[in-house]
Structures are given as structure tokens and as C-alpha cells.
C-alpha atoms as a PDB file:
ATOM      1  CA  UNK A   1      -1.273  -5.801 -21.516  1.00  0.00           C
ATOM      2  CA  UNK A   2      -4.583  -4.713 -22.670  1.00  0.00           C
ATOM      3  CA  UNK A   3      -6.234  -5.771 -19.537  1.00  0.00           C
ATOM      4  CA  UNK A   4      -3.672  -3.900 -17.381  1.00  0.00           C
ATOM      5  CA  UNK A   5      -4.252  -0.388 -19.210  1.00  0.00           C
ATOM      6  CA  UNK A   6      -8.037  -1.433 -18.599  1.00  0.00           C
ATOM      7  CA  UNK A   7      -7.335  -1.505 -15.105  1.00  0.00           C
ATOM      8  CA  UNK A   8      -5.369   1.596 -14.509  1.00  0.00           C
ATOM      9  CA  UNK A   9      -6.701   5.298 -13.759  1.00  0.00           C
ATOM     10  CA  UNK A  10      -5.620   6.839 -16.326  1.00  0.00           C
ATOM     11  CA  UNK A  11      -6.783  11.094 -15.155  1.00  0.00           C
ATOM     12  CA  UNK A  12      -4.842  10.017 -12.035  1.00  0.00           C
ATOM     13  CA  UNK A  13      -1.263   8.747 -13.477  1.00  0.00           C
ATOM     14  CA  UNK A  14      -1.439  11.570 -15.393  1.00  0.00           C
ATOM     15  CA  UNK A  15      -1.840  14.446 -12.683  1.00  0.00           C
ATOM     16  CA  UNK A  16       0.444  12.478 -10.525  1.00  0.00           C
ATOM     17  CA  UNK A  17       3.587  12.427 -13.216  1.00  0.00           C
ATOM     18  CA  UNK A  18       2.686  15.765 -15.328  1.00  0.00           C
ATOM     19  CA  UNK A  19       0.377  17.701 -13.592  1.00  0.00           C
ATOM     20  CA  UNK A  20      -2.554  17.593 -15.801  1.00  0.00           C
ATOM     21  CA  UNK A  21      -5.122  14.977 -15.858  1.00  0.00           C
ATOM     22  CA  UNK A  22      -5.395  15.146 -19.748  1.00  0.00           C
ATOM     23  CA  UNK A  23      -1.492  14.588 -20.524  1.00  0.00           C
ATOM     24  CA  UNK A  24      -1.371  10.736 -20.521  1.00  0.00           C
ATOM     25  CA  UNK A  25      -3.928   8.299 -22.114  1.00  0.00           C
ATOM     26  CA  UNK A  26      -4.190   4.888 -22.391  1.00  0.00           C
ATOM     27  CA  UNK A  27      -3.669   5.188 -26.190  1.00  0.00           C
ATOM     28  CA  UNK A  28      -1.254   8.461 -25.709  1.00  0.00           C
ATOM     29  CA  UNK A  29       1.913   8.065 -23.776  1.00  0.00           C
ATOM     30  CA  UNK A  30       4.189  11.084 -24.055  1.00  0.00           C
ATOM     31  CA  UNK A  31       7.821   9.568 -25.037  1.00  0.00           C
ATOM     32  CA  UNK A  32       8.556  11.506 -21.768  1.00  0.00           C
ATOM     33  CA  UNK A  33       6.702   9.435 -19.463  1.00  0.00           C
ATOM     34  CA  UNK A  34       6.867   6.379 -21.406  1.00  0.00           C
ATOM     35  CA  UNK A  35       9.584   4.376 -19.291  1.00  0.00           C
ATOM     36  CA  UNK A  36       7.426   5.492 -16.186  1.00  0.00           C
ATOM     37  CA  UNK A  37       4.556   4.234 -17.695  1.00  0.00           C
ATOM     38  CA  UNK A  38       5.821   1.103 -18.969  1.00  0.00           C
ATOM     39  CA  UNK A  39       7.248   0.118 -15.349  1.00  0.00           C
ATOM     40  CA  UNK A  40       3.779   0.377 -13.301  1.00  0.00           C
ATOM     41  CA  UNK A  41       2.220  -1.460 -16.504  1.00  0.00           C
ATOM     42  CA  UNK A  42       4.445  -4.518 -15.762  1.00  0.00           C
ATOM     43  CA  UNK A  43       4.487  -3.883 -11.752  1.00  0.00           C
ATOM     44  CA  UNK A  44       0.493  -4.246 -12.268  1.00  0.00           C
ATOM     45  CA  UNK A  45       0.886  -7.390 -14.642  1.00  0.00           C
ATOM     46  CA  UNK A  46       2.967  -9.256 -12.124  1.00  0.00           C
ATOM     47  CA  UNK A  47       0.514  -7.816  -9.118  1.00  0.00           C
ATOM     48  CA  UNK A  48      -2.473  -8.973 -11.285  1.00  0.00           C
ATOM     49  CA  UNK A  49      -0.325 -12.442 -11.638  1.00  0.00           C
ATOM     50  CA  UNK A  50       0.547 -12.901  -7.962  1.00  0.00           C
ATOM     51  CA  UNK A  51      -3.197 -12.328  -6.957  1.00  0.00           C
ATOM     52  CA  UNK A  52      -4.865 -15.224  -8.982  1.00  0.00           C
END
């Protein structure tokens, strides 16, 4: 899981669910955004899976 939040832009999830670029970190989730969050962290796991 690590590796996926290494992979992900981070200033652009965050402007595209909240509007800010500072609202969601990789070591900040708002509970908000959390289930959001969680699902394209485990749609980029399986993507990172299928492309090995």
C-alpha cells in the first residue's frame, strides 16, 4: 500500500475531490474523502498488479 500512495499525485486528488490542493495528503485523509480515497488506492494496486 505504501508503494501505491508513493505513486499517486497527491496536490492533484486533492483539487480534483475538494477543491484545494492542500486538503488531502498521503498521511492526511479527511474521514470525508476516505472511502474515495481508499477505492483508487486499491484500483491502482490491482492496475500496478495487472501491469507486471
Amino acid at each position: 500500500m505504501e508503494k501505491t500512495k508513493n505513486f499517486l499525485n497527491w496536490k492533484q486528488i486533492s483539487l480534483e475531490l475538494s477543491g484545494s490542493d492542500n486538503s488531502i495528503r498521503k498521511n492526511k485523509i479527511p474521514k470525508k474523502y476516505e472511502r474515495k480515497v481508499n477505492r483508487l488506492i486499491k484500483l491502482v494496486e490491482l492496475w500496478l498488479k495487472w501491469v507486471k
